[in-house]
N, C-alpha and C. Protein backbone atom coordinates (compact mmCIF):
# COMPACT_ATOMS: atom_id res chain seq x y z
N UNK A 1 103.71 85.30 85.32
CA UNK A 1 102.44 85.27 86.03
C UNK A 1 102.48 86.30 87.17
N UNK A 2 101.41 87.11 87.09
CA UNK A 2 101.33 88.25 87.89
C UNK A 2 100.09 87.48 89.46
N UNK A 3 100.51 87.68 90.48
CA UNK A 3 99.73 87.40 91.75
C UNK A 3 99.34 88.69 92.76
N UNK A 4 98.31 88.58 93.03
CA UNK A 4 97.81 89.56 93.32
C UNK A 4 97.12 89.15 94.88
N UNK A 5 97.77 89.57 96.22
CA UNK A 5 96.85 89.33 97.39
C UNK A 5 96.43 90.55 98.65
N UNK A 6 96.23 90.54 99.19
CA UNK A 6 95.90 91.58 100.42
C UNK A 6 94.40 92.02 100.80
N UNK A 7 94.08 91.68 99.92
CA UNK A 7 92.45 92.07 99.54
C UNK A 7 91.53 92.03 100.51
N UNK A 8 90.34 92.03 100.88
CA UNK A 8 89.49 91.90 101.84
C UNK A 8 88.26 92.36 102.23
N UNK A 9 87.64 92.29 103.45
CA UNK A 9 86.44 93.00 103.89
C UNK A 9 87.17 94.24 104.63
N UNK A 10 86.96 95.34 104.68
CA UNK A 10 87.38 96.38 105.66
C UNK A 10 86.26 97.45 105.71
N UNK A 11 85.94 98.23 106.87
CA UNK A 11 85.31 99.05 107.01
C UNK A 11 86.08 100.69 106.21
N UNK A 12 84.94 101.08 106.05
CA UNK A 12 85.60 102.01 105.74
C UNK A 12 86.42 103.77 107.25
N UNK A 13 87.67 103.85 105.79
CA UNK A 13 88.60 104.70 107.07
C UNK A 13 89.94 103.83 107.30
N UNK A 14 89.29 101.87 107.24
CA UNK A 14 90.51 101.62 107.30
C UNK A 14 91.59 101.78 106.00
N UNK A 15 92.70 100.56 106.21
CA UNK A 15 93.61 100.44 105.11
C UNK A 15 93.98 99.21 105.36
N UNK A 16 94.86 99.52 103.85
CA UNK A 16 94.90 97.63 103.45
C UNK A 16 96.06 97.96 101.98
N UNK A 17 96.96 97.25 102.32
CA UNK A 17 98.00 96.95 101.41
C UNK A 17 98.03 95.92 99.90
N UNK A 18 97.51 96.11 99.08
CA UNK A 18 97.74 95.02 98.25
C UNK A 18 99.38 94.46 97.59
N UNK A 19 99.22 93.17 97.56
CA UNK A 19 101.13 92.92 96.78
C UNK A 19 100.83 91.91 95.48
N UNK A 20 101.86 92.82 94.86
CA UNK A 20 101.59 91.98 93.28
C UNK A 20 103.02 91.06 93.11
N UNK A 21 103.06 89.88 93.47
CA UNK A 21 104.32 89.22 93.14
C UNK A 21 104.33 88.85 91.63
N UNK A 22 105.39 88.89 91.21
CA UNK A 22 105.81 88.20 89.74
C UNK A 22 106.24 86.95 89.59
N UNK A 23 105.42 85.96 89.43
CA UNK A 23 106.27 85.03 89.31
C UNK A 23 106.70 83.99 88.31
N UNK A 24 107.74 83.57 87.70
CA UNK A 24 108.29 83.15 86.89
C UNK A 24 108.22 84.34 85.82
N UNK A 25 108.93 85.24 85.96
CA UNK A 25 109.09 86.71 84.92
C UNK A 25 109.56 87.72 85.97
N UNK A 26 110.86 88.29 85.16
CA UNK A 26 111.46 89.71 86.33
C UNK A 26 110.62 90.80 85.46
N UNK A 27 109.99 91.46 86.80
CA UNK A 27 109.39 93.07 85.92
C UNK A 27 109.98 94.05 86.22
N UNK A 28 111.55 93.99 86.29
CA UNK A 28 112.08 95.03 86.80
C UNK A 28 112.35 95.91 85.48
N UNK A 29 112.17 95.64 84.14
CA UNK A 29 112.56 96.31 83.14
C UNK A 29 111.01 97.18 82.75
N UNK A 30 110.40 96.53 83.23
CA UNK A 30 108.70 97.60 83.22
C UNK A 30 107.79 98.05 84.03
N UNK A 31 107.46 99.48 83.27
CA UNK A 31 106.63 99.75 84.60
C UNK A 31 105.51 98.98 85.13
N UNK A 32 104.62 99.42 85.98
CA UNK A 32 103.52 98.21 86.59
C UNK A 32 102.34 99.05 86.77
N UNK A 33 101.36 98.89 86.74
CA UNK A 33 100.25 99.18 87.27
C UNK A 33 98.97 98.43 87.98
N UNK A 34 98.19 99.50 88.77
CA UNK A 34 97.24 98.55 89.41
C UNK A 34 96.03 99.18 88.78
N UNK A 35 94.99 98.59 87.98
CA UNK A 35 93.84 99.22 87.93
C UNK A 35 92.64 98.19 88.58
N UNK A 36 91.52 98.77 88.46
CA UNK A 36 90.22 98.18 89.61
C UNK A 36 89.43 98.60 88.73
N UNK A 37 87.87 97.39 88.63
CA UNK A 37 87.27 97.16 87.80
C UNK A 37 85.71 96.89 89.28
N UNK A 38 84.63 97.74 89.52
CA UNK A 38 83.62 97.99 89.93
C UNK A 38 82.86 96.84 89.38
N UNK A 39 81.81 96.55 89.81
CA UNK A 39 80.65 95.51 89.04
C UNK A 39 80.13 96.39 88.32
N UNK A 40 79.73 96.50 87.27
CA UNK A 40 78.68 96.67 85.58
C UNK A 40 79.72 98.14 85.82
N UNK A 41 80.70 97.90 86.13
CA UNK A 41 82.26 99.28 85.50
C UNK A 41 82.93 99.35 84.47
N UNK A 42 83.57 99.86 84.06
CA UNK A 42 84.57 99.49 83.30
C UNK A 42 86.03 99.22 84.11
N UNK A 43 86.92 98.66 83.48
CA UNK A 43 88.27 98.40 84.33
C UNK A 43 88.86 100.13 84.45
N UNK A 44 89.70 100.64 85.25
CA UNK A 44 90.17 101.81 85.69
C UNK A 44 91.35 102.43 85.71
N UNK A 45 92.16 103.00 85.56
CA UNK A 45 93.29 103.14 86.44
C UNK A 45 93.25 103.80 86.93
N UNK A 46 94.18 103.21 88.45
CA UNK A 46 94.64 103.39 89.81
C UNK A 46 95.94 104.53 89.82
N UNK A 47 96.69 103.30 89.37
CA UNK A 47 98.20 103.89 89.90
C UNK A 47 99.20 103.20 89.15
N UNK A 48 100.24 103.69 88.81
CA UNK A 48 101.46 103.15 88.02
C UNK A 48 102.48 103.71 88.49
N UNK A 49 103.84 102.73 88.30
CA UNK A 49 104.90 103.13 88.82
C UNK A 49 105.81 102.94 87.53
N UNK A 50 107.00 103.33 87.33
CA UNK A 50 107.86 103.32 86.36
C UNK A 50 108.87 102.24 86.47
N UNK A 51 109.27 101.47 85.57
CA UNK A 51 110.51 100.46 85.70
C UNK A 51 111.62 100.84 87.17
N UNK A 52 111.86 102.17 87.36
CA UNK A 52 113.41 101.92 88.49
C UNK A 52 112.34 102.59 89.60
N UNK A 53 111.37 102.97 89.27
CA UNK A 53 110.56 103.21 90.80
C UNK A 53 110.47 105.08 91.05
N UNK A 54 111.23 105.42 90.13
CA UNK A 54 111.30 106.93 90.08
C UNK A 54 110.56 108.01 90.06
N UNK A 55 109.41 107.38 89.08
CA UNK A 55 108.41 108.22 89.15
C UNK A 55 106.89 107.50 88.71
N UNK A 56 105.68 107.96 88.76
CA UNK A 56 104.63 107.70 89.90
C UNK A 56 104.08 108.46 88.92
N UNK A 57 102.25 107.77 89.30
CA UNK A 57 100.66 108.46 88.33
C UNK A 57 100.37 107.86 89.20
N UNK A 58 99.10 108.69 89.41
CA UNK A 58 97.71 108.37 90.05
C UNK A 58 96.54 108.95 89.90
N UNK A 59 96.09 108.33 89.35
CA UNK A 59 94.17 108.61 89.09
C UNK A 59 93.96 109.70 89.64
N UNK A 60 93.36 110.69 89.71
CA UNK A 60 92.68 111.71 90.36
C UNK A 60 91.68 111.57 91.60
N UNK A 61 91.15 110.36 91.68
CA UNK A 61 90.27 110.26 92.64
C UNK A 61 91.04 109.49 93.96
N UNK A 62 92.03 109.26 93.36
CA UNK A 62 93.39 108.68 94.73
C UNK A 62 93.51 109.50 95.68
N UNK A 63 93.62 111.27 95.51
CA UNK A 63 93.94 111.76 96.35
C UNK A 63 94.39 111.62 97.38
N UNK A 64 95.82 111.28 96.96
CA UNK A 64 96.66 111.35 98.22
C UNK A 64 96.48 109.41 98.97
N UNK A 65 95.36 109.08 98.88
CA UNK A 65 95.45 107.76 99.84
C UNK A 65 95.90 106.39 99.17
N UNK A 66 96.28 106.67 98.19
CA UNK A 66 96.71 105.24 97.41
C UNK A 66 98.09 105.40 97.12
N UNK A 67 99.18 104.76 97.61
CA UNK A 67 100.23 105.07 97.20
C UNK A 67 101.07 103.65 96.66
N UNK A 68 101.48 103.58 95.43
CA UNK A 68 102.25 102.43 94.65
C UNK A 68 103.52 102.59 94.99
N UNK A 69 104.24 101.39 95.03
CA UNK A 69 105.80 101.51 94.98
C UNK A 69 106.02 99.55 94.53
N UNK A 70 107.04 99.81 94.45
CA UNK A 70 108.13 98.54 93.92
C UNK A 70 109.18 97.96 94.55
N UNK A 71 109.43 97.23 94.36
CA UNK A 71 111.06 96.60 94.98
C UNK A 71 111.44 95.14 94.18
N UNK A 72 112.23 95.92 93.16
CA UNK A 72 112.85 95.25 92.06
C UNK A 72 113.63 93.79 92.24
N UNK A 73 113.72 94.13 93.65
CA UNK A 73 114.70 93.02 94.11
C UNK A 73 113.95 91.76 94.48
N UNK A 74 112.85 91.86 94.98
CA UNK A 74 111.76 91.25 95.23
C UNK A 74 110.83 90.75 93.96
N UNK A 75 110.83 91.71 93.15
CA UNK A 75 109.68 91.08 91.63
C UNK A 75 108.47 91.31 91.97
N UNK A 76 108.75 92.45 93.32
CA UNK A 76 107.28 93.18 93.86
C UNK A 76 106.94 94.13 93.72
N UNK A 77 105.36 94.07 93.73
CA UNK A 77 104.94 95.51 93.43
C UNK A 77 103.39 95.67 94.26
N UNK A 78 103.46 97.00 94.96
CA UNK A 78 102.80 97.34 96.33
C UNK A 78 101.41 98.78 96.12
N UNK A 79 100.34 98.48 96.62
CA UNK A 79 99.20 99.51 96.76
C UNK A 79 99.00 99.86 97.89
N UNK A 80 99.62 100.57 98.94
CA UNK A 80 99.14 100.90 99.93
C UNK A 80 97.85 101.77 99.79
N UNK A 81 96.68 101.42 100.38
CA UNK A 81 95.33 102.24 100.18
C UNK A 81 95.06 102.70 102.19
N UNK A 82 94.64 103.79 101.65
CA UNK A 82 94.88 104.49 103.60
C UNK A 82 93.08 105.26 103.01
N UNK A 83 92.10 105.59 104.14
CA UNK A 83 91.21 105.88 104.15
C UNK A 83 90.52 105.30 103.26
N UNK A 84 89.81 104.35 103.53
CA UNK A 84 89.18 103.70 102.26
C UNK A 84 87.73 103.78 102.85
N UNK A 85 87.71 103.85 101.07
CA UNK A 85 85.57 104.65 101.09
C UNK A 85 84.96 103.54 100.35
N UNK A 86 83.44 103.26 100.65
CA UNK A 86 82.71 102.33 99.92
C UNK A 86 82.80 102.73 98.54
N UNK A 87 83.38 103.68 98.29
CA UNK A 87 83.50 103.75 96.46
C UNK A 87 84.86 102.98 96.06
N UNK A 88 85.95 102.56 96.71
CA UNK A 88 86.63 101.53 96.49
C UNK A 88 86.66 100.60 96.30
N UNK A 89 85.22 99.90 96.81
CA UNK A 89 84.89 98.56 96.62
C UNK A 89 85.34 98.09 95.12
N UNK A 90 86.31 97.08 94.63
CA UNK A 90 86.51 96.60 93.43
C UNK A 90 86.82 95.45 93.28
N UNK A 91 86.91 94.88 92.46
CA UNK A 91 88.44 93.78 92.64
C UNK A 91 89.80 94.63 91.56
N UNK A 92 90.50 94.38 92.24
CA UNK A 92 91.81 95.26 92.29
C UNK A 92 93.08 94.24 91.00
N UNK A 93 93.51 94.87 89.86
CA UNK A 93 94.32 94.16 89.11
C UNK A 93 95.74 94.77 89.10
N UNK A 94 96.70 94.04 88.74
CA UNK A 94 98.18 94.02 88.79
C UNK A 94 98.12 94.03 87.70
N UNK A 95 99.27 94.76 86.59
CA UNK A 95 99.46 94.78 85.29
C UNK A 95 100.65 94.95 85.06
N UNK A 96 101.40 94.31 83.95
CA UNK A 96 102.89 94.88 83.63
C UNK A 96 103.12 95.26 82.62
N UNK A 97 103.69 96.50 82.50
CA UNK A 97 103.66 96.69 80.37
C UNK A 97 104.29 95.83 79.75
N UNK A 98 103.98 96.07 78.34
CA UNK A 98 104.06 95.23 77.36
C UNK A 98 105.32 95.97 76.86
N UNK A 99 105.75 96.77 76.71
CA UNK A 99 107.58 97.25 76.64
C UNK A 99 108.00 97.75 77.57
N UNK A 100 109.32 97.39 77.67
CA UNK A 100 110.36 97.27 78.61
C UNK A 100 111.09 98.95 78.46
N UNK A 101 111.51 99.50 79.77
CA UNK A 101 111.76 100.77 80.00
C UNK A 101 111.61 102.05 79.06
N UNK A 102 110.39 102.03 79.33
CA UNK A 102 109.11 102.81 78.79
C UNK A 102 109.15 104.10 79.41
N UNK A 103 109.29 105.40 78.98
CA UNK A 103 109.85 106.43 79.64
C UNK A 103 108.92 107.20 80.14
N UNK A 104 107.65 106.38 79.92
CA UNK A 104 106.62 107.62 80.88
C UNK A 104 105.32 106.23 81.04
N UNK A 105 104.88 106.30 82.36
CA UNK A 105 104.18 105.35 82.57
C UNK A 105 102.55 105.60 82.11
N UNK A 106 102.38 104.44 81.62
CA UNK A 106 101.24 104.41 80.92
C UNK A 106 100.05 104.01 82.14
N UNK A 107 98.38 104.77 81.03
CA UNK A 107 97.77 104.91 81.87
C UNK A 107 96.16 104.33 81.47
N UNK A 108 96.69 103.45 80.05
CA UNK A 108 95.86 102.73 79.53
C UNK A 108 95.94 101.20 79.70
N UNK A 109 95.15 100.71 79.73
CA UNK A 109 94.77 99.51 79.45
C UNK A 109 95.32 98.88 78.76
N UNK A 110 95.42 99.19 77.40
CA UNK A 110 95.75 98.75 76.19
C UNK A 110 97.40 98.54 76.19
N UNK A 111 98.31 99.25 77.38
CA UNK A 111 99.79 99.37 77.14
C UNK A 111 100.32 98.10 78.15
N UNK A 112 99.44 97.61 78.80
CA UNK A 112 99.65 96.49 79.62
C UNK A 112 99.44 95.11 78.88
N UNK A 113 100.32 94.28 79.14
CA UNK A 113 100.15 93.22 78.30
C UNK A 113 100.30 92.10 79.57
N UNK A 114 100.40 92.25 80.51
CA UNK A 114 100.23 91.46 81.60
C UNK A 114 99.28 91.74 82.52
N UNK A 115 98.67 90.55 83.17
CA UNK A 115 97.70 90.92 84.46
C UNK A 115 97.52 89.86 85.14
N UNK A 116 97.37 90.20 86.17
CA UNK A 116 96.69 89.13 87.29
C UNK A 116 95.32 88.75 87.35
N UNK A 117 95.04 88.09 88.37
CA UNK A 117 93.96 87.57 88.05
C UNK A 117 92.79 88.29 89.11
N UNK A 118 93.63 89.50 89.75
CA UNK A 118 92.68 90.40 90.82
C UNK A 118 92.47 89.84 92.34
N UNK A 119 92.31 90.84 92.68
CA UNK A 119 91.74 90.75 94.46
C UNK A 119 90.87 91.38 94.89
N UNK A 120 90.03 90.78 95.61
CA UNK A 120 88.83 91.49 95.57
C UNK A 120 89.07 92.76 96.96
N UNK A 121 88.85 93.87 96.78
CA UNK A 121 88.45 94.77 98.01
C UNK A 121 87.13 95.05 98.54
N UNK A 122 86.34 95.19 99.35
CA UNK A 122 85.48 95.01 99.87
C UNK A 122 85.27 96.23 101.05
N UNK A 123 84.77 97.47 100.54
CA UNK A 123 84.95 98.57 101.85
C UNK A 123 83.20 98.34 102.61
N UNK A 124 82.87 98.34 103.32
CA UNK A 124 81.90 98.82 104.52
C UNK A 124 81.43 100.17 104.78
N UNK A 125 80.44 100.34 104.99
CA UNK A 125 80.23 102.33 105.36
C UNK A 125 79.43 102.00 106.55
C-alpha cells in the first residue's frame, strides 16, 4: 500500500513537499513515480526515480522546480515542488513499478502497477 501526504492549499510561489510511504511492501527493488491527474485531465507524469536513486525523469513542464528522490531505508519516496503555479493544481499520485530493477525509469502509466490513493494540491494565484 502506497500513502501519499503533504498536500494542500498554497499560494502560488510557494512550496510544498509531498511523501509517499510504502507500507506493508519494500520498494526498494523499483523505481517510483509521481504522476498528477487535473479535473476533466488525463493522469500525467511528473517525475520518476530509479530503484537505487541514481538516476531521475522529469516531465518537461517541471522545469527545474519539482525534484523526486528516495530513501530506501525508509520505504520513502519524496516530491519536493518549489515555485508553484495555479497550473499545478492536481491531486498528486505515488506509483511503484510493476518490475523490479528496471533499468530505465518508466514514464507511462501502464508500467506502474502500484498507486496510491493521491493528495490533493491546491495552488492560489
Amino acid at each position: 500500500q502506497l500513502v501519499e501526504s503533504g498536500g494542500g492549499l498554497v499560494q502560488a510561489g510557494d512550496s510544498l513537499r509531498l511523501t509517499c510511504a510504502a507500507d506493508g511492501r519494500t520498494v526498494s527493488s523499483v523505481a517510483m513515480g509521481w504522476f498528477r491527474q487535473a479535473p476533466r485531465k488525463e493522469r500525467e507524469f511528473v517525475a520518476g526515480i530509479g530503484w537505487s536513486g541514481s538516476s531521475t525523469v522529469s516531465a518537461d513542464f517541471v522545469k527545474g522546480r519539482l525534484t523526486i528522490s528516495r530513501d530506501n531505508a525508509k520505504n520513502t519516496v519524496y516530491l519536493q515542488m518549489n515555485s508553484l503555479e495555479p497550473e499545478d493544481t492536481a491531486v498528486y499520485y505515488c506509483a511503484a513499478d510493476g518490475r523490479a530493477f528496471r533499468a530505465v525509469v518508466q514514464t507511462s502509466t501502464q508500467a506502474y502497477a502500484y498507486w496510491g490513493q493521491g493528495t490533493q494540491v491546491t495552488v492560489s494565484s
